[in-house]
C-alpha atoms as a PDB file:
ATOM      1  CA  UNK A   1       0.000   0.000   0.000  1.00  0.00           C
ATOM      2  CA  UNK A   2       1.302   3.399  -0.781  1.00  0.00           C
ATOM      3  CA  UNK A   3       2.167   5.343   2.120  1.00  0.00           C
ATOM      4  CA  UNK A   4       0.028   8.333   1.138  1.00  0.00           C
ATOM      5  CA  UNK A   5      -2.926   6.279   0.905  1.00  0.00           C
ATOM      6  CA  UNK A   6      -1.685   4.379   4.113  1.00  0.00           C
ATOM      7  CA  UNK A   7      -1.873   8.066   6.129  1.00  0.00           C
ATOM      8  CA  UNK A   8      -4.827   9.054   4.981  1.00  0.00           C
ATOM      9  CA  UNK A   9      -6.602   5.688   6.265  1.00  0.00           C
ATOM     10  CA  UNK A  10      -4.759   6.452   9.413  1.00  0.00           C
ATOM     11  CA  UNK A  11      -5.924   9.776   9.716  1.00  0.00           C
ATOM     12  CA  UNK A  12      -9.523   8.734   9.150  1.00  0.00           C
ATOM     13  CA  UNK A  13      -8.438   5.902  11.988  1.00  0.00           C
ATOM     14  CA  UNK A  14      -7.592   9.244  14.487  1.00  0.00           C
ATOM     15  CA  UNK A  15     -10.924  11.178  13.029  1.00  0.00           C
ATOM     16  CA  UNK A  16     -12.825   8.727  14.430  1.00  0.00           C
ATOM     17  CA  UNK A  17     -10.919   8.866  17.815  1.00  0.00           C
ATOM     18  CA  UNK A  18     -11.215  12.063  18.029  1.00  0.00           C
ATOM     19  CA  UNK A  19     -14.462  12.272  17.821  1.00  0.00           C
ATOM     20  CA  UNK A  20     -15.375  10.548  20.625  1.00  0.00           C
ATOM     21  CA  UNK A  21     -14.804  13.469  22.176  1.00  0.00           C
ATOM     22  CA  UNK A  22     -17.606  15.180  22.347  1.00  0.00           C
ATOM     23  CA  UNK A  23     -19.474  12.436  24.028  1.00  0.00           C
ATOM     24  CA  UNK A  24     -17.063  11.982  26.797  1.00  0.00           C
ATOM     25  CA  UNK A  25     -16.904  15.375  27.727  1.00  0.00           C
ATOM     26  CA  UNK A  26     -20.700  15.617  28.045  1.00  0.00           C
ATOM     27  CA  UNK A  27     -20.219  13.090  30.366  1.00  0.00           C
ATOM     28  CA  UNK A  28     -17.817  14.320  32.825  1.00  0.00           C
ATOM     29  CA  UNK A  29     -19.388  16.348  35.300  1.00  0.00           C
ATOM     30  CA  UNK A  30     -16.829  19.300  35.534  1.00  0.00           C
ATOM     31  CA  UNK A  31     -16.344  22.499  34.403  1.00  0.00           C
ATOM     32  CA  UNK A  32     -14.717  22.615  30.913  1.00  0.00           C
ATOM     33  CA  UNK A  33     -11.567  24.288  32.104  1.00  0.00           C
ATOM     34  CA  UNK A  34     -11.046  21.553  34.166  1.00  0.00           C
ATOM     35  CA  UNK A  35     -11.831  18.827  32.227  1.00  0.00           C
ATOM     36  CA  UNK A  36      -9.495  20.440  29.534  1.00  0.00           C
ATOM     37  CA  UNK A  37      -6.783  20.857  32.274  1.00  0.00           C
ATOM     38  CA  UNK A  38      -6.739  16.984  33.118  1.00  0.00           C
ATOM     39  CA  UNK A  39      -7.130  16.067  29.924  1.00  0.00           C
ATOM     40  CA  UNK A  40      -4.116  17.910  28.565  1.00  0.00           C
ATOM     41  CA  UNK A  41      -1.771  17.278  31.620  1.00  0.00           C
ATOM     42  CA  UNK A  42      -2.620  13.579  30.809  1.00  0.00           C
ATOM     43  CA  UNK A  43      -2.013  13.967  26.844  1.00  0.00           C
ATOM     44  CA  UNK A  44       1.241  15.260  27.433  1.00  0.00           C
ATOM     45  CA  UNK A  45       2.180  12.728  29.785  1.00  0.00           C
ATOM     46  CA  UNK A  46       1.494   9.506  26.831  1.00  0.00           C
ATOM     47  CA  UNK A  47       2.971  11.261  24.585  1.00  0.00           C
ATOM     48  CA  UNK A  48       6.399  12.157  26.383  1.00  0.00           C
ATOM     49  CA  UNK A  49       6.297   8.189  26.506  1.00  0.00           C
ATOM     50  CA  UNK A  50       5.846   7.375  23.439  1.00  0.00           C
ATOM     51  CA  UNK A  51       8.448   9.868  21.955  1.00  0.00           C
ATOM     52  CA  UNK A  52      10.796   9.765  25.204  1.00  0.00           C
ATOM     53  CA  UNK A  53      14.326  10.053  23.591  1.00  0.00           C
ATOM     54  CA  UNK A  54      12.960  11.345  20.362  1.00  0.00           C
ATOM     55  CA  UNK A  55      12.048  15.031  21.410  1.00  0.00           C
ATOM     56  CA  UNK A  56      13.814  18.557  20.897  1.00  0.00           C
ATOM     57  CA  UNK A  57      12.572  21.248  22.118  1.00  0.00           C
ATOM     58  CA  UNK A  58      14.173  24.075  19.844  1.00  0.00           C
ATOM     59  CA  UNK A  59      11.410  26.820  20.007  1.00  0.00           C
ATOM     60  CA  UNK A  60      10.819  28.279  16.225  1.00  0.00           C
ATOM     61  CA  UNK A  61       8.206  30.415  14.791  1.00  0.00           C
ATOM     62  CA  UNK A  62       6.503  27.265  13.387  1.00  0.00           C
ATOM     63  CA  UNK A  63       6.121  25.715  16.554  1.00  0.00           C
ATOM     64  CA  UNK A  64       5.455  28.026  18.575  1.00  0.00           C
ATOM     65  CA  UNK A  65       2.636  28.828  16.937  1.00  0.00           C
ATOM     66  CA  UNK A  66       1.107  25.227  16.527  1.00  0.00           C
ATOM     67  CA  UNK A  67       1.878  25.128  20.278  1.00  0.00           C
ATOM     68  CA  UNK A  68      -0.494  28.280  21.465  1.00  0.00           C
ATOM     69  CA  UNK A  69      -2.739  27.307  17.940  1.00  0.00           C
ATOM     70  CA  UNK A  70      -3.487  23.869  19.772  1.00  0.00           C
ATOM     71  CA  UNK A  71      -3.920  25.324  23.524  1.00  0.00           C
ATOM     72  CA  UNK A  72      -6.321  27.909  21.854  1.00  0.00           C
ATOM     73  CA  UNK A  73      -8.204  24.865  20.110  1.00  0.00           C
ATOM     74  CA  UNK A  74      -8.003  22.365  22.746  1.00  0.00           C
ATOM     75  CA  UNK A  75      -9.458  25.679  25.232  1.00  0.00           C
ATOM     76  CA  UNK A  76     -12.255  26.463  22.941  1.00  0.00           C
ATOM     77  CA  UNK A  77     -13.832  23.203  21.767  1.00  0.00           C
ATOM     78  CA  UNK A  78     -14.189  21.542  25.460  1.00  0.00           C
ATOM     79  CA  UNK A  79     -15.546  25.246  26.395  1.00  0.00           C
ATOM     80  CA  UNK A  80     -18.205  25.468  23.533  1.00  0.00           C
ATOM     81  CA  UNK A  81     -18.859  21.779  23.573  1.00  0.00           C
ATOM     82  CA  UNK A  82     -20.270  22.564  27.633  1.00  0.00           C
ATOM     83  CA  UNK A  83     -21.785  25.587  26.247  1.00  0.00           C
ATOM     84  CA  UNK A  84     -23.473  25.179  23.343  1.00  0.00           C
ATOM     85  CA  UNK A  85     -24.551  21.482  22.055  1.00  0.00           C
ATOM     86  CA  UNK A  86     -21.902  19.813  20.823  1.00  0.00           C
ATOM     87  CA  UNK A  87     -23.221  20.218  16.865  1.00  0.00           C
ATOM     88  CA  UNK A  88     -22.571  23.209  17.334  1.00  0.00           C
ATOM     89  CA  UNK A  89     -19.300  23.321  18.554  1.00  0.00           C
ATOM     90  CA  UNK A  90     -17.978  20.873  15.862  1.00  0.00           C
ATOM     91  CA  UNK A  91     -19.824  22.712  13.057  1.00  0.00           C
ATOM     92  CA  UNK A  92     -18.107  25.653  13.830  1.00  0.00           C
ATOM     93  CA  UNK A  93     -14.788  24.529  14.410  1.00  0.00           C
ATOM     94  CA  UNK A  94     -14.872  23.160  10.558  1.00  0.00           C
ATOM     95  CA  UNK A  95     -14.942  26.784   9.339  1.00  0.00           C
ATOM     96  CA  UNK A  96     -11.080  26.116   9.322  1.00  0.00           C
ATOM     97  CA  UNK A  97     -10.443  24.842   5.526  1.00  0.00           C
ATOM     98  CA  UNK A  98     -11.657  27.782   4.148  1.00  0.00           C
ATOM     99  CA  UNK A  99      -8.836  29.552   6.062  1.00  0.00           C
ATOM    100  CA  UNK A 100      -6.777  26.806   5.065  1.00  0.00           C
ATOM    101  CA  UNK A 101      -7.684  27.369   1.416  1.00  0.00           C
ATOM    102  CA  UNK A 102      -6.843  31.079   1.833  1.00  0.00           C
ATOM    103  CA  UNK A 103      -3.622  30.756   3.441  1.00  0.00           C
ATOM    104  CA  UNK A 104      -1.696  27.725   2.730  1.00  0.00           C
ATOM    105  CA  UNK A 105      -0.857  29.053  -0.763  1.00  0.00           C
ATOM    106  CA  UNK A 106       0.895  32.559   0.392  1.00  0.00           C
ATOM    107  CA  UNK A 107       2.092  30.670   4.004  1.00  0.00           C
ATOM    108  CA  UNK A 108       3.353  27.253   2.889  1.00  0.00           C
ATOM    109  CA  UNK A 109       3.191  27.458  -0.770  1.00  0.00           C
ATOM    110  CA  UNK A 110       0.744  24.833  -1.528  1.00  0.00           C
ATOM    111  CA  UNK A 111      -1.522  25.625  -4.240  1.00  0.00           C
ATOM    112  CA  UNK A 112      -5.056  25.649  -3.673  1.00  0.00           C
ATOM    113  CA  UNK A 113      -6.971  24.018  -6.863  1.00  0.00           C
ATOM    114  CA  UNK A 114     -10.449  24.612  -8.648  1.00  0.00           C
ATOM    115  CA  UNK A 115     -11.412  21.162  -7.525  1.00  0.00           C
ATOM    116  CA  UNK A 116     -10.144  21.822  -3.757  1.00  0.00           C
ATOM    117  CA  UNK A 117     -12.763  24.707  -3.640  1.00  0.00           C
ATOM    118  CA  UNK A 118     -15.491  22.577  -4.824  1.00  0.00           C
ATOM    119  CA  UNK A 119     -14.560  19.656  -2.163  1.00  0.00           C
ATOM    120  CA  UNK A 120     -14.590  23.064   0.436  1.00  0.00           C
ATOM    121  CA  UNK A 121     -18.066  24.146  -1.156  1.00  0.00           C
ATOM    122  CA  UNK A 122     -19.490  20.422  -0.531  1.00  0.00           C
ATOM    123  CA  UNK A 123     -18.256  19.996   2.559  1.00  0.00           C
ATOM    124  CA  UNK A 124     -19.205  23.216   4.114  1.00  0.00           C
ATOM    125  CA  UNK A 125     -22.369  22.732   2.268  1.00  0.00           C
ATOM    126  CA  UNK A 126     -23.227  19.317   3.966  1.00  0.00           C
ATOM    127  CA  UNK A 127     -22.062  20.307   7.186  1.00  0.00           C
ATOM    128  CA  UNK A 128     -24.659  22.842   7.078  1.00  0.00           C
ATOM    129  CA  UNK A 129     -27.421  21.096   5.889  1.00  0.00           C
ATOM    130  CA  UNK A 130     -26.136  18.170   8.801  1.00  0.00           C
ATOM    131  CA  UNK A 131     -26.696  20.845  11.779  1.00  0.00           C
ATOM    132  CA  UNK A 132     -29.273  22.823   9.869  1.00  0.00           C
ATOM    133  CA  UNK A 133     -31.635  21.718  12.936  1.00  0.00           C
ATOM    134  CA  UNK A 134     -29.071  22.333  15.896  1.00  0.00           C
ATOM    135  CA  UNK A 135     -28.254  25.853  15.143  1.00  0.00           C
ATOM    136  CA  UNK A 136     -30.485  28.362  17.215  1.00  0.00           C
ATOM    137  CA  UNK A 137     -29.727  31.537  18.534  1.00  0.00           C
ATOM    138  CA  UNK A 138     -29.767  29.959  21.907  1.00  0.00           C
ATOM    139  CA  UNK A 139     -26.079  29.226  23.166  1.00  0.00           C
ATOM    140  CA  UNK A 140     -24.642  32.477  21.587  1.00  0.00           C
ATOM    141  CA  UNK A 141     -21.933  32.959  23.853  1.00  0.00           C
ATOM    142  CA  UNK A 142     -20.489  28.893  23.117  1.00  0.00           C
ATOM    143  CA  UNK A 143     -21.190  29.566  19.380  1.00  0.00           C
ATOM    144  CA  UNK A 144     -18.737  32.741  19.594  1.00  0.00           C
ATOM    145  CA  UNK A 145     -16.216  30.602  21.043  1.00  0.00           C
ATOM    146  CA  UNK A 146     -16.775  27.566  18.735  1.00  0.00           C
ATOM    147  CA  UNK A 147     -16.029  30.076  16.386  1.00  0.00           C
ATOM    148  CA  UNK A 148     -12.941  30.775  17.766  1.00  0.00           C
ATOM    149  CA  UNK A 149     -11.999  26.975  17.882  1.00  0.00           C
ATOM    150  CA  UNK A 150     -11.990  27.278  13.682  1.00  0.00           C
ATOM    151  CA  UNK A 151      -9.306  29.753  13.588  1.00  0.00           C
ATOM    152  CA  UNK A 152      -7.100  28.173  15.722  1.00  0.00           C
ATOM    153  CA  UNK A 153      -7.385  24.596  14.097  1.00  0.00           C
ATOM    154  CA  UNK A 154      -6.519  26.243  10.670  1.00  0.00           C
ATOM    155  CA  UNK A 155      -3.303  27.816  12.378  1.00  0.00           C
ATOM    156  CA  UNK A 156      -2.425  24.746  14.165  1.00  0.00           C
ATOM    157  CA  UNK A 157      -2.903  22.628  10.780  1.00  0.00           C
ATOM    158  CA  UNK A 158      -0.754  25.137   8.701  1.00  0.00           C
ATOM    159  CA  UNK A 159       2.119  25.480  11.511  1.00  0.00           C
ATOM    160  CA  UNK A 160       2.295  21.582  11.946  1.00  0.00           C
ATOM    161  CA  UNK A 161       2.437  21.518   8.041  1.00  0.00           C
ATOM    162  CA  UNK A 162       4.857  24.077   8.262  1.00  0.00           C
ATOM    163  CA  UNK A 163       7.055  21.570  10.124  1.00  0.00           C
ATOM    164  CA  UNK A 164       6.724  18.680   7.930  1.00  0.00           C
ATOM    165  CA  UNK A 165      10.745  18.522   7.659  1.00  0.00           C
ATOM    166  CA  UNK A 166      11.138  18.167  11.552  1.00  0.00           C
ATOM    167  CA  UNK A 167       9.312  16.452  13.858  1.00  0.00           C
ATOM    168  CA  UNK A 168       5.722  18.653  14.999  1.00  0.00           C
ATOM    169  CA  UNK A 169       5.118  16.056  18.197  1.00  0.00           C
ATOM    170  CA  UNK A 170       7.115  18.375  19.824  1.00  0.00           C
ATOM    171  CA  UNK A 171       4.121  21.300  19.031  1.00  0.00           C
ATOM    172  CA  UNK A 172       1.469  19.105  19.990  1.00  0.00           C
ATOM    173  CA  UNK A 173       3.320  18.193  23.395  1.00  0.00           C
ATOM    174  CA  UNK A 174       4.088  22.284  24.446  1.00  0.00           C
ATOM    175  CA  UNK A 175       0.488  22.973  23.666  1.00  0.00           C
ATOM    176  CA  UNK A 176      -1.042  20.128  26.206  1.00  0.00           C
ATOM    177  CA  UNK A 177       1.443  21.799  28.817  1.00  0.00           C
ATOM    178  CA  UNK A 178       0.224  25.275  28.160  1.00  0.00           C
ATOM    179  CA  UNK A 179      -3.236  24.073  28.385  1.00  0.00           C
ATOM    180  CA  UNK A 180      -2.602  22.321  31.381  1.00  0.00           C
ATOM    181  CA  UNK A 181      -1.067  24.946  32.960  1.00  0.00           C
ATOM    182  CA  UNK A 182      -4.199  27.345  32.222  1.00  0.00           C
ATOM    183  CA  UNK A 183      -6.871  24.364  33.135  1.00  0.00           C
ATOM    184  CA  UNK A 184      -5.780  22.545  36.337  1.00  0.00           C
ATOM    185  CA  UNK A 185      -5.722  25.479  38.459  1.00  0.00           C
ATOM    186  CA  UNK A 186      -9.689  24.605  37.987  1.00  0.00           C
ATOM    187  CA  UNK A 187      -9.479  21.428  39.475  1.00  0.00           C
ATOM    188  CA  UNK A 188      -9.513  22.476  42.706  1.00  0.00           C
ATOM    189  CA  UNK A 189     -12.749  23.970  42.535  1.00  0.00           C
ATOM    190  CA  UNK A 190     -14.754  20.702  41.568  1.00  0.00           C
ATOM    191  CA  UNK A 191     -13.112  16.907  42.118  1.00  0.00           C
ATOM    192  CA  UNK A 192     -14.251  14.452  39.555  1.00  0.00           C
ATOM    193  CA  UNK A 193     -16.059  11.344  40.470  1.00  0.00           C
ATOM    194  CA  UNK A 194     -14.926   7.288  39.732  1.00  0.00           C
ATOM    195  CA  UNK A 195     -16.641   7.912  36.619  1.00  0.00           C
ATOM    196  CA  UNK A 196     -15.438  11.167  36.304  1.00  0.00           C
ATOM    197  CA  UNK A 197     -11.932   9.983  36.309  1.00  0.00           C
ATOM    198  CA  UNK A 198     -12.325   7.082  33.659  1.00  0.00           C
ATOM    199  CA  UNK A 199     -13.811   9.630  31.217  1.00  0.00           C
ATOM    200  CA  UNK A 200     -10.377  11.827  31.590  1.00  0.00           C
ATOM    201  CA  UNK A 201      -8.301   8.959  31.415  1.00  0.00           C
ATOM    202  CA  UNK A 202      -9.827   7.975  27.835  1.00  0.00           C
ATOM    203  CA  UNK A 203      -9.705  11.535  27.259  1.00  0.00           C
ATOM    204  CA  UNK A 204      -6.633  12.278  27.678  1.00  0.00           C
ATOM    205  CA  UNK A 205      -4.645   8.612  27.430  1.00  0.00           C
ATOM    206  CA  UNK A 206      -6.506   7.492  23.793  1.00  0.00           C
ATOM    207  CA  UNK A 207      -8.755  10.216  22.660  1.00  0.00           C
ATOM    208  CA  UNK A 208      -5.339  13.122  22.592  1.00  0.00           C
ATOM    209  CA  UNK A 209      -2.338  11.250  23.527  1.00  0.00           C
ATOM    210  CA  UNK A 210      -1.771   7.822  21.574  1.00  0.00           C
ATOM    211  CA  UNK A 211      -4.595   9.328  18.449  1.00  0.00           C
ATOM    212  CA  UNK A 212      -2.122  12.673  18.199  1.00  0.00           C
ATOM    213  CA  UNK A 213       0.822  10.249  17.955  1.00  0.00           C
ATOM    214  CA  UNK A 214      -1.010   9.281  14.743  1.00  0.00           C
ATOM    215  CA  UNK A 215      -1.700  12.144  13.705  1.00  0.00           C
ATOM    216  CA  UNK A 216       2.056  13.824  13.642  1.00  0.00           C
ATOM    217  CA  UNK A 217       2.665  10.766  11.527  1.00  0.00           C
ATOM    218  CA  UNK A 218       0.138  11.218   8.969  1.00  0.00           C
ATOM    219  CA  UNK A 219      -0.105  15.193   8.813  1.00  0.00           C
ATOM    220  CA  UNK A 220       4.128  14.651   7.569  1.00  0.00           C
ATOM    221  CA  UNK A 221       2.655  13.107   4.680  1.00  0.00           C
ATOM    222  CA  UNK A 222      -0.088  14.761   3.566  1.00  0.00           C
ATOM    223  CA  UNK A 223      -0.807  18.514   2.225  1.00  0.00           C
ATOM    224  CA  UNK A 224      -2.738  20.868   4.650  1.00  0.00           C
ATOM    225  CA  UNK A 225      -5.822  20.717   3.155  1.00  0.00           C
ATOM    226  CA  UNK A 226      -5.913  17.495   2.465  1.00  0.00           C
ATOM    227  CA  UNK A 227      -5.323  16.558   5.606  1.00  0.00           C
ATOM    228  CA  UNK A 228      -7.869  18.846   7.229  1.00  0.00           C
ATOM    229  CA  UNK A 229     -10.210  17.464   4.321  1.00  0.00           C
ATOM    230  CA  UNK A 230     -10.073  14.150   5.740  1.00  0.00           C
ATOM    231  CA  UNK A 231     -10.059  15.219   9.049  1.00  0.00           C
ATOM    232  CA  UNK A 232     -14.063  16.796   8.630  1.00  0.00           C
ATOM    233  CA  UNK A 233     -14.900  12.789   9.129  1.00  0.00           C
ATOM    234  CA  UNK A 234     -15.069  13.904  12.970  1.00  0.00           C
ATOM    235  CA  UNK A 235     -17.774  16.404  12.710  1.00  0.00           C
ATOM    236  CA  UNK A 236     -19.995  13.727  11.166  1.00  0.00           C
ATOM    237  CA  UNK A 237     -19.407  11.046  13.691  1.00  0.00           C
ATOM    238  CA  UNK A 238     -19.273  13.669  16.574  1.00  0.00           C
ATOM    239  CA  UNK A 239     -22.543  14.214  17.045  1.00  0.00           C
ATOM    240  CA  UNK A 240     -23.621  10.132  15.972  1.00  0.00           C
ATOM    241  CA  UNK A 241     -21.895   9.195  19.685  1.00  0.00           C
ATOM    242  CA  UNK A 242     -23.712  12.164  20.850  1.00  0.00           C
ATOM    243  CA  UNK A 243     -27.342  10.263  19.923  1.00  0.00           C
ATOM    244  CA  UNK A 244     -26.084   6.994  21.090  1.00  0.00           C
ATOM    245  CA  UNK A 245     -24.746   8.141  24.391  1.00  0.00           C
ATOM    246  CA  UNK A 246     -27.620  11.101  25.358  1.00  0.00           C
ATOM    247  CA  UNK A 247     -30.019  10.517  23.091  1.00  0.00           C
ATOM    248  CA  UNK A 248     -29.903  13.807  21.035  1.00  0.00           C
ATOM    249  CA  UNK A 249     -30.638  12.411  17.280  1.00  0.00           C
ATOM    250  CA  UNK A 250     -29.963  14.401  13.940  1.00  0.00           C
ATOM    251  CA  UNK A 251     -32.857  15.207  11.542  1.00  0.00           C
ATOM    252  CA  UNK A 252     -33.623  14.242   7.969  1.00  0.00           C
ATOM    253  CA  UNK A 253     -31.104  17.228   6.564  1.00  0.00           C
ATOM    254  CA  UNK A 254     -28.799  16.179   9.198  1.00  0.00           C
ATOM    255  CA  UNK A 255     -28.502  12.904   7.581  1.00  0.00           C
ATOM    256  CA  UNK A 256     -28.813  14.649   4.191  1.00  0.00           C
ATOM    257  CA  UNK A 257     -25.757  16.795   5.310  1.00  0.00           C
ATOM    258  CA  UNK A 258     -23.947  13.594   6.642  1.00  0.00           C
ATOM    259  CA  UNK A 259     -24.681  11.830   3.559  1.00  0.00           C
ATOM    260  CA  UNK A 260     -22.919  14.665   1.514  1.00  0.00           C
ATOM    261  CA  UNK A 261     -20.174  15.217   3.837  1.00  0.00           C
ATOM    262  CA  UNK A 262     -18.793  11.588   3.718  1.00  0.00           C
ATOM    263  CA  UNK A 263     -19.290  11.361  -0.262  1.00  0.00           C
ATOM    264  CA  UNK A 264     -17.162  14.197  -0.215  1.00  0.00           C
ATOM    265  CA  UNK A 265     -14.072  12.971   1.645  1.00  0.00           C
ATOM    266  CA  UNK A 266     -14.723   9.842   0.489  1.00  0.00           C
ATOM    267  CA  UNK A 267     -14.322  10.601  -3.191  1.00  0.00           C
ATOM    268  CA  UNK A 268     -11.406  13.087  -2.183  1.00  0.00           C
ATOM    269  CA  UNK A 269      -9.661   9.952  -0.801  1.00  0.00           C
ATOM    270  CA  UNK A 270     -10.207   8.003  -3.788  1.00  0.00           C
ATOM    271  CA  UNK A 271      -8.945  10.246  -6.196  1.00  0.00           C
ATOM    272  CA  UNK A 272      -5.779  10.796  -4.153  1.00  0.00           C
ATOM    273  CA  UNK A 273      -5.130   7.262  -3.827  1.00  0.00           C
ATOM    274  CA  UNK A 274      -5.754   6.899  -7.461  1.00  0.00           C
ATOM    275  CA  UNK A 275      -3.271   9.723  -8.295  1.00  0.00           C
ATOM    276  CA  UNK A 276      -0.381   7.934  -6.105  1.00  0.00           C
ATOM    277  CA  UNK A 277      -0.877   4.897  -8.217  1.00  0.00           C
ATOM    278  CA  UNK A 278      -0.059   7.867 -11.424  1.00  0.00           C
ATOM    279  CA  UNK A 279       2.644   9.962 -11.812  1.00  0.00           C
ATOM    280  CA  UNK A 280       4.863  10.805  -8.339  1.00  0.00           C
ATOM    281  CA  UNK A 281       3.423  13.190  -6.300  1.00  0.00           C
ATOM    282  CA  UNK A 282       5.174  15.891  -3.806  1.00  0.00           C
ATOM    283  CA  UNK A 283       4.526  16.839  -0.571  1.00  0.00           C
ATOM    284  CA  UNK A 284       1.472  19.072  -1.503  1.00  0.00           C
ATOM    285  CA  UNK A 285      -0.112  16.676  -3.358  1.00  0.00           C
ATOM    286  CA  UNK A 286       0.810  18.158  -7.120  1.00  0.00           C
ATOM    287  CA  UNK A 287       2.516  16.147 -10.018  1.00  0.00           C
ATOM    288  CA  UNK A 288       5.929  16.509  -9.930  1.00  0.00           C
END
């Protein structure tokens, strides 16, 4: 198997891990500051494991920004995911390729094609249609900082692209430390339960820690919006664990929207894994 197509199937593996998410942090009875606290001091404990004796921690413009891009997102997607419902949150987190579109070309120099706008247009389109019936003008405050959440996965997706001749774990890891360092202090406040503390364990152990360790692999091999393409697989499963777990279930255009969304990264990965087969491709996914 080619290794492109071989990361994008992995990165569809760590979409679906990811979002679990929004699920388990329904169901941890904290406040979202503190959940994100645990969770993050917990992430960057598995993943100093995993990569012990493989880390620097040379600070450059690239990563530094991944690193306060990722606090920012990891901040604002467990706050508007308590806030708002968690449609919501992941709709609006998914504004990011369109920033991707706009900036990778003048930021990493990868060339944003006619057919990349009409994946963008379908995509954006179905994820519309899929929360057409969760979006009220109730929750205002979580939708502003869902919002939020969109910018700061498109920056964290272009600076870890921007590293795709070192190693980016080393973003990921600062940016569970800053957010751990912003989050815990809220522990004290509220103690989590049994329960409580299984929910941050898959949080943090599986659902950040080994899935991100997957993720550094994959987004190395893969252009920026390709990967962030295949990465809109969690907003459609997101709010499926959602129904199973509380019981909130989409509508006929939300299973219109899924519907559209999946045929859309799912004929994105075909044609990619079609094109490795072709001529040789380079790192942003162009003939070379």
């Amino acid at each position: 198997m080619h290794e492109r197509t071989r990361a994008m199937l992995l990165l569809a593996a760590t979409a679906l891990i990811w979002s679990s998410g929004g699920l388990a942090i329904k169901l941890v009875a904290l406040p979202p500051l503190a959940i994100t606290g645990v969770r993050s001091a917990l992430s960057a404990l598995t993943l100093a494991a995993l990569f012990r004796g493989r880390l620097s921690f040379r600070l450059t413009p690239a990563r530094v920004l991944a690193a306060l891009s990722y606090a920012g997102l990891l901040i604002t997607n467990v706050v508007a995911t308590k806030l708002t419902t968690a449609a919501n949150a992941i709709l609006l987190a998914y504004t990011a390729p369109v920033y991707v579109a706009v900036l990778a070309p003048r930021l990493l120099g990868e060339r944003t094609r006619p057919s990349d706008w009409l994946f963008i247009l379908a995509v954006l389109g179905g994820m519309a249609l899929f929360f057409l019936d969760r979006l009220s003008a109730q929750g205002l405050y979580g939708n502003l900082v869902a919002m939020g959440s969109g910018l700061c996965y498109a920056g964290f997706t272009l600076a870890m692209r921007a590293q795709k001749d070192a190693s980016p774990v080393e973003s990921v890891l600062l940016g569970h430390v800053l957010t751990a360092l912003v989050g815990l202090p809220f522990l004290l406040h509220s103690w989590p339960s049994a329960q409580g503390w299984l929910g941050l364990a898959y949080l943090g152990v599986i659902q950040q820690g080994v899935s991100l360790a997957f993720y550094v692999w994959c987004i190395k091999r893969l252009g920026a919006l390709e990967a962030i393409l295949v990465m809109t697989l969690e907003p459609i499963l997101n709010p499926v664990w959602v129904a199973l777990g509380v019981g909130e279930l989409p509508g006929l255009w939300a299973c219109l929207g899924g519907a559209v969304v999946v045929g859309a990264v799912t004929l994105r990965t075909l044609v990619q894994a079609l094109a490795a087969n072709g001529p040789a491709l380079d790192s942003a996914g162009q003939t070379t």
